[in-house]
N, C-alpha and C. Protein backbone atom coordinates (compact mmCIF):
# COMPACT_ATOMS: atom_id res chain seq x y z
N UNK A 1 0.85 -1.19 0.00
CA UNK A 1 0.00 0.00 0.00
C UNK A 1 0.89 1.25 0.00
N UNK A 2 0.33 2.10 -0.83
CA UNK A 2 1.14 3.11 -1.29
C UNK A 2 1.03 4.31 0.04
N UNK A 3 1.94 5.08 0.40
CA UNK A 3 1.43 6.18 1.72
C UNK A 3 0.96 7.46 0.70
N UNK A 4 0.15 7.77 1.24
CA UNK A 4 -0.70 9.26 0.88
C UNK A 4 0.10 10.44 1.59
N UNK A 5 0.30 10.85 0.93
CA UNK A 5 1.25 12.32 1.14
C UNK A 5 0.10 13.46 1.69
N UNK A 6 0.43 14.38 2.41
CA UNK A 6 -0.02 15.53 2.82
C UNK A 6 0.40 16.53 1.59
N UNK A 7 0.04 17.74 2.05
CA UNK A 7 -0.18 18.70 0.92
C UNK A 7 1.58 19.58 1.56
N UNK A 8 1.79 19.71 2.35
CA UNK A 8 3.09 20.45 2.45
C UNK A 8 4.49 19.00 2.87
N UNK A 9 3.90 17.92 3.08
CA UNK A 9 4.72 17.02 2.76
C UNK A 9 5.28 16.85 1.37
N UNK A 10 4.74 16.99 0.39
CA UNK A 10 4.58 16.62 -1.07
C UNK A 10 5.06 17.76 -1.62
N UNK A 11 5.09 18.66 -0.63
CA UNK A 11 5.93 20.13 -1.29
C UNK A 11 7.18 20.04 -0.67
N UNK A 12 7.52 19.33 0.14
CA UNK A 12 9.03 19.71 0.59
C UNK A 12 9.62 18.52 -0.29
N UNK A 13 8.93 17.54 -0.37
CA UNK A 13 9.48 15.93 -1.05
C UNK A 13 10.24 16.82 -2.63
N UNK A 14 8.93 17.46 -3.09
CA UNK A 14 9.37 18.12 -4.43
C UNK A 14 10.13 19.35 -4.68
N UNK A 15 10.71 20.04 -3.23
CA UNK A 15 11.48 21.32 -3.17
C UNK A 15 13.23 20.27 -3.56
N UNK A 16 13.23 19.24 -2.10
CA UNK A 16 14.23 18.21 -2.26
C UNK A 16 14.68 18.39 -3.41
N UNK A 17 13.56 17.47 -4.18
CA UNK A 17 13.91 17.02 -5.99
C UNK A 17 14.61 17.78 -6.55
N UNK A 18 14.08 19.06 -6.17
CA UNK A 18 14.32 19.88 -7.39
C UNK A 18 15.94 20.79 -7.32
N UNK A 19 16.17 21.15 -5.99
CA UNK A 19 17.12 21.64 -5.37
C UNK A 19 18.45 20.40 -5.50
N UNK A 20 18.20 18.82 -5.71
CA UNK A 20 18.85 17.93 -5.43
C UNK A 20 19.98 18.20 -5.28
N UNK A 21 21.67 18.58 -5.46
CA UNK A 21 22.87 18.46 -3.99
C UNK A 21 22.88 19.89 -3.08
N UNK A 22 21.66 20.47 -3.58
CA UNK A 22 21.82 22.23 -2.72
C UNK A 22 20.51 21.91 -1.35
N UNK A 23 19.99 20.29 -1.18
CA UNK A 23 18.72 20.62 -0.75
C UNK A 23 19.23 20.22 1.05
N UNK A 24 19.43 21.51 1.43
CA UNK A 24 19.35 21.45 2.92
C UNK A 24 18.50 22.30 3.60
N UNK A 25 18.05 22.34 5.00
CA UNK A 25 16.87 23.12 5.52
C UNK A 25 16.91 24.20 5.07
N UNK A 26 17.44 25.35 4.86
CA UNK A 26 16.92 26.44 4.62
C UNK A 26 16.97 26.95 3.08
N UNK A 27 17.62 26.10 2.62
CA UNK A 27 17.26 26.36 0.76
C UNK A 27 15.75 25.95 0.67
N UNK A 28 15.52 24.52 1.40
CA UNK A 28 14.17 23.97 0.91
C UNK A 28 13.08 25.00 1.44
N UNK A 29 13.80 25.70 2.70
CA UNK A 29 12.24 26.61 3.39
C UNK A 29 12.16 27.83 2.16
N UNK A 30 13.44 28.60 1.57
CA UNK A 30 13.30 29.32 0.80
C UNK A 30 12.60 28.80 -0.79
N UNK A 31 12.91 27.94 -1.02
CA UNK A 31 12.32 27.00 -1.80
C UNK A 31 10.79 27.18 -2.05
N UNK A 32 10.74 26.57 -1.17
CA UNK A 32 8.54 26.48 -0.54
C UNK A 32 8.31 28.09 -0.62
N UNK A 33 8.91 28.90 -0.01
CA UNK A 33 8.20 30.03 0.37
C UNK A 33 7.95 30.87 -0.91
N UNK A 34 9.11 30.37 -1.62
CA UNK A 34 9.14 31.22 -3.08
C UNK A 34 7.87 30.26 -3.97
N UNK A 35 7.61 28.94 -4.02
CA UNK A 35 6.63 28.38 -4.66
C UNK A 35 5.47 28.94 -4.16
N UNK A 36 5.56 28.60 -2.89
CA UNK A 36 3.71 28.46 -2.30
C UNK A 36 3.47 29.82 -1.55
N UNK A 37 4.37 31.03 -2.10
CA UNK A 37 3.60 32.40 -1.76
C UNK A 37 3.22 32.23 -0.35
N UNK A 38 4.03 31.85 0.39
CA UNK A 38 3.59 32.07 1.75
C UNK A 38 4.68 31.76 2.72
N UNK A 39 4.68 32.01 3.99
CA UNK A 39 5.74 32.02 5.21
C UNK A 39 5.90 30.46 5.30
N UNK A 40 6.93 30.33 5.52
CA UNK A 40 7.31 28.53 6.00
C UNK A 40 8.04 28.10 7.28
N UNK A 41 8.30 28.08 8.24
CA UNK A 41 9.13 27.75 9.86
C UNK A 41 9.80 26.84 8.98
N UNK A 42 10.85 27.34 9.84
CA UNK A 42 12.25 26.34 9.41
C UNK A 42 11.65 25.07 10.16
N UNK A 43 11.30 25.53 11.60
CA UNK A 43 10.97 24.13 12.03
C UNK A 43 9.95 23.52 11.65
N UNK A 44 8.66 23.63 10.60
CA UNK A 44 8.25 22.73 10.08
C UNK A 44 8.65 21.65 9.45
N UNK A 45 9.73 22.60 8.28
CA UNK A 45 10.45 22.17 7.47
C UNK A 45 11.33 20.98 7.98
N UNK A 46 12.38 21.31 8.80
CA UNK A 46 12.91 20.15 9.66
C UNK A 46 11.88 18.95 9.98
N UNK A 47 10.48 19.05 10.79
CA UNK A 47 10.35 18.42 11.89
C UNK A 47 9.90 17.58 10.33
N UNK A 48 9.41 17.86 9.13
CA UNK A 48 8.52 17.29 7.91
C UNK A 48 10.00 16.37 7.31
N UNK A 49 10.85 16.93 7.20
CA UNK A 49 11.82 16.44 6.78
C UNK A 49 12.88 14.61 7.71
N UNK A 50 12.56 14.89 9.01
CA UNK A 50 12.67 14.00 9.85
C UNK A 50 11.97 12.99 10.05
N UNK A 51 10.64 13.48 9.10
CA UNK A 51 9.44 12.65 9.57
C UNK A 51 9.39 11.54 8.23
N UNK A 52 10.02 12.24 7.30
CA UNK A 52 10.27 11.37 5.52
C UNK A 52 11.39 10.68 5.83
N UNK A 53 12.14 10.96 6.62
CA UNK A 53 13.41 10.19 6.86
C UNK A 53 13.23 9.13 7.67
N UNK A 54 12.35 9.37 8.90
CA UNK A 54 11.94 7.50 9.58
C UNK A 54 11.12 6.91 8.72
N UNK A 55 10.47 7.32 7.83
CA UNK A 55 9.70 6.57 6.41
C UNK A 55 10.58 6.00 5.27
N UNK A 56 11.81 6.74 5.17
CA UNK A 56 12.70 5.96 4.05
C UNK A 56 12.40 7.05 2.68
N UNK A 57 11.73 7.88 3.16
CA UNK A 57 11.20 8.74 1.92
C UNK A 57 12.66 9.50 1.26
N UNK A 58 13.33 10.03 2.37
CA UNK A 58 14.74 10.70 1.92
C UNK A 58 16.03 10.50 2.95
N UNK A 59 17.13 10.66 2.62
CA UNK A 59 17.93 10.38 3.39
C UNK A 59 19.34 11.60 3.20
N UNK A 60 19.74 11.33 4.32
CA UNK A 60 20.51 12.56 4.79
C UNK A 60 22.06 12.44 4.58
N UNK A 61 22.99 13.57 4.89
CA UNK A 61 24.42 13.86 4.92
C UNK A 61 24.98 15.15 5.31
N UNK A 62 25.90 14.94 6.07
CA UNK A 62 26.28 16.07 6.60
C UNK A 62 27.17 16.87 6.09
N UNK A 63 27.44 17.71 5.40
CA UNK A 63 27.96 18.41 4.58
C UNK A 63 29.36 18.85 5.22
N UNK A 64 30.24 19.86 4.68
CA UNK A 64 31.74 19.96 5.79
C UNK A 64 31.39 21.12 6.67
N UNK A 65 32.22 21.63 8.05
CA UNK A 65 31.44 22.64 8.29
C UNK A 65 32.02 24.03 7.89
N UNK A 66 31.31 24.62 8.06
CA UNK A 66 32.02 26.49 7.57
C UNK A 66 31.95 27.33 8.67
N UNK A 67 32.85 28.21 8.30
CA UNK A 67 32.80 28.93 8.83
C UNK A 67 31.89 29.93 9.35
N UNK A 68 31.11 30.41 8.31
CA UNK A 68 30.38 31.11 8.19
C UNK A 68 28.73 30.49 9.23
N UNK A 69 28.82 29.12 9.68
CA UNK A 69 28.09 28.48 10.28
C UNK A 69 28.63 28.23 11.59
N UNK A 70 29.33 28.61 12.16
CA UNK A 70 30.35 28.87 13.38
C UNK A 70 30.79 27.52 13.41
N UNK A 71 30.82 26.91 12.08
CA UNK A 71 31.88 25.53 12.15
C UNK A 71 30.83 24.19 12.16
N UNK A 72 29.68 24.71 11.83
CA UNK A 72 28.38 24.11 11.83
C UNK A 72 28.45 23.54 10.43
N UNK A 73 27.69 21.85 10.23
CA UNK A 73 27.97 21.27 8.97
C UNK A 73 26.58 21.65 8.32
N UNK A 74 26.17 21.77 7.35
CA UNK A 74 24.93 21.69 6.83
C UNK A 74 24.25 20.45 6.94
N UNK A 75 23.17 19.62 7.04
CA UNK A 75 22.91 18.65 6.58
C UNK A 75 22.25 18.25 5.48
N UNK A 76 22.44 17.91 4.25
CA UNK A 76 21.45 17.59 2.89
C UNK A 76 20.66 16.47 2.74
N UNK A 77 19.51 16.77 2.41
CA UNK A 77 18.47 15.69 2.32
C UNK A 77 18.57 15.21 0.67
N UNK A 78 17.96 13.77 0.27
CA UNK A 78 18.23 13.57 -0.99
C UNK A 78 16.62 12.50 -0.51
N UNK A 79 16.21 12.51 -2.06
CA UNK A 79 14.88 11.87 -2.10
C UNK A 79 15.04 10.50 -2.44
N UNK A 80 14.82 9.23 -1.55
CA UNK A 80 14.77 8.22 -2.01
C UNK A 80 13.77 7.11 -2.82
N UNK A 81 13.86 6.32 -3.49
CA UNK A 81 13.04 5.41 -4.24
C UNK A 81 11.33 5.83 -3.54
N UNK A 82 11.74 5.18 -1.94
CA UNK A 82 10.38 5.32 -1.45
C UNK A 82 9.48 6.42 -1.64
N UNK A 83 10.40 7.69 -1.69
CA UNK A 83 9.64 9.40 -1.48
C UNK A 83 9.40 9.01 -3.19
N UNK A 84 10.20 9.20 -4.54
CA UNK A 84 9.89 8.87 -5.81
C UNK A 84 8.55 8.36 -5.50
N UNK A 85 8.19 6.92 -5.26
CA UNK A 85 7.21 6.32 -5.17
C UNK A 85 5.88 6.89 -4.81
N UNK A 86 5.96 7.27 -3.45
CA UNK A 86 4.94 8.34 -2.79
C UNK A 86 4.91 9.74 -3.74
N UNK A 87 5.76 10.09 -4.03
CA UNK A 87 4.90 11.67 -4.93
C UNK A 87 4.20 10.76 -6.03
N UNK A 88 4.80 9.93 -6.70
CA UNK A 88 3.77 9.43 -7.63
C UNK A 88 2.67 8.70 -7.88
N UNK A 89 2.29 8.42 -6.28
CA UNK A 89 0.98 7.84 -6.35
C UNK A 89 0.53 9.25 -5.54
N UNK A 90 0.65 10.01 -5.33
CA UNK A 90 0.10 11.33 -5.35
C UNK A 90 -0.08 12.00 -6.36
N UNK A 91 0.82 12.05 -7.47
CA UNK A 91 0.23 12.48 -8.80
C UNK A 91 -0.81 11.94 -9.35
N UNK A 92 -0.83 10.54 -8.90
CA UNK A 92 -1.76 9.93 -9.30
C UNK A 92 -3.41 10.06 -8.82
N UNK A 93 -3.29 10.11 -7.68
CA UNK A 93 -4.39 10.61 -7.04
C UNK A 93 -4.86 11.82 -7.36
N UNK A 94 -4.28 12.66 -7.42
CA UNK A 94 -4.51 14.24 -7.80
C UNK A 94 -5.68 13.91 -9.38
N UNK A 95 -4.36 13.07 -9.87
CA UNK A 95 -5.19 13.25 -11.84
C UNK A 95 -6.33 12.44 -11.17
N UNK A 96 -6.27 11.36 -11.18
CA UNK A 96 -7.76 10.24 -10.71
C UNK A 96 -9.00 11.58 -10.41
N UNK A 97 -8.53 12.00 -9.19
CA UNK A 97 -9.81 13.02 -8.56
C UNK A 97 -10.16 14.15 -9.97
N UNK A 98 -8.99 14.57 -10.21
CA UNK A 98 -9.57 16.06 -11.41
C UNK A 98 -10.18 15.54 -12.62
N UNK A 99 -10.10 13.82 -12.42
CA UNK A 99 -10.28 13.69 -14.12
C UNK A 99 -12.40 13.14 -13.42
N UNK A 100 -12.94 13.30 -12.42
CA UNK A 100 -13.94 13.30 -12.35
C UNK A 100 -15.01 14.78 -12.40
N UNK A 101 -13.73 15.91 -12.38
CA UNK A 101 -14.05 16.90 -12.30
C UNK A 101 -14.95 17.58 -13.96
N UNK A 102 -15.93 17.62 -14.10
CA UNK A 102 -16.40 18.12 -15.34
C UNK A 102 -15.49 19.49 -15.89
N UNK A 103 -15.57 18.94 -17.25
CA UNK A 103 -15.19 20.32 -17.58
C UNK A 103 -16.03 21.49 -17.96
N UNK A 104 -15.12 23.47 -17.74
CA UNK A 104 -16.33 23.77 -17.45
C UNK A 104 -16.13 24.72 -18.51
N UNK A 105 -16.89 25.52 -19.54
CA UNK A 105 -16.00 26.27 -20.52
C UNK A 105 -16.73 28.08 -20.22
């Protein structure tokens, strides 16, 4: 059975994607905020991102640290098979539902 994605789950899964070796917490919050026209908490972002990672959805690495991070590493998320899987039976669901939707001219 396929997992059903949430609506800002399915947006960070696809910020990941798209960002793929730049995608760490605060690219992806800038990411979202620039897509979905609206404010994003870093700590959503994290706690959503932690939450795909005990699922197998994406998986992590700690980047080197900088300076500029007081010696702090970044950590990068990368989207795995499982997350692939899950956005696409969410695409799927999405078309299924709109394709009952009449069209309207």
């Amino acid at each position: 059975m396929a997992y059903s994605l949430g609506e800002f789950e399915r947006a960070v899964l696809l910020a990941v994607a798209r960002l793929d070796e730049n995608a760490y917490g605060m690219r992806v919050r800038q990411e979202l905020e620039s897509r979905l026209k609206r404010t994003v908490s870093i700590g959503a972002v994290y706690t959503t991102l932690d939450r795909m990672q005990e699922k197998g959805f994406v998986s992590s690495r700690l980047g080197e640290p900088t300076a500029e991070r007081g010696g702090r590493a970044k950590k990068y998320f990368k989207v795995e098979a499982p997350g692939i899987a899950a956005l696409e039976h969410s695409r799927g669901l999405a078309a299924a539902i709109w394709s009952m939707v009449p069209a309207r001219r």
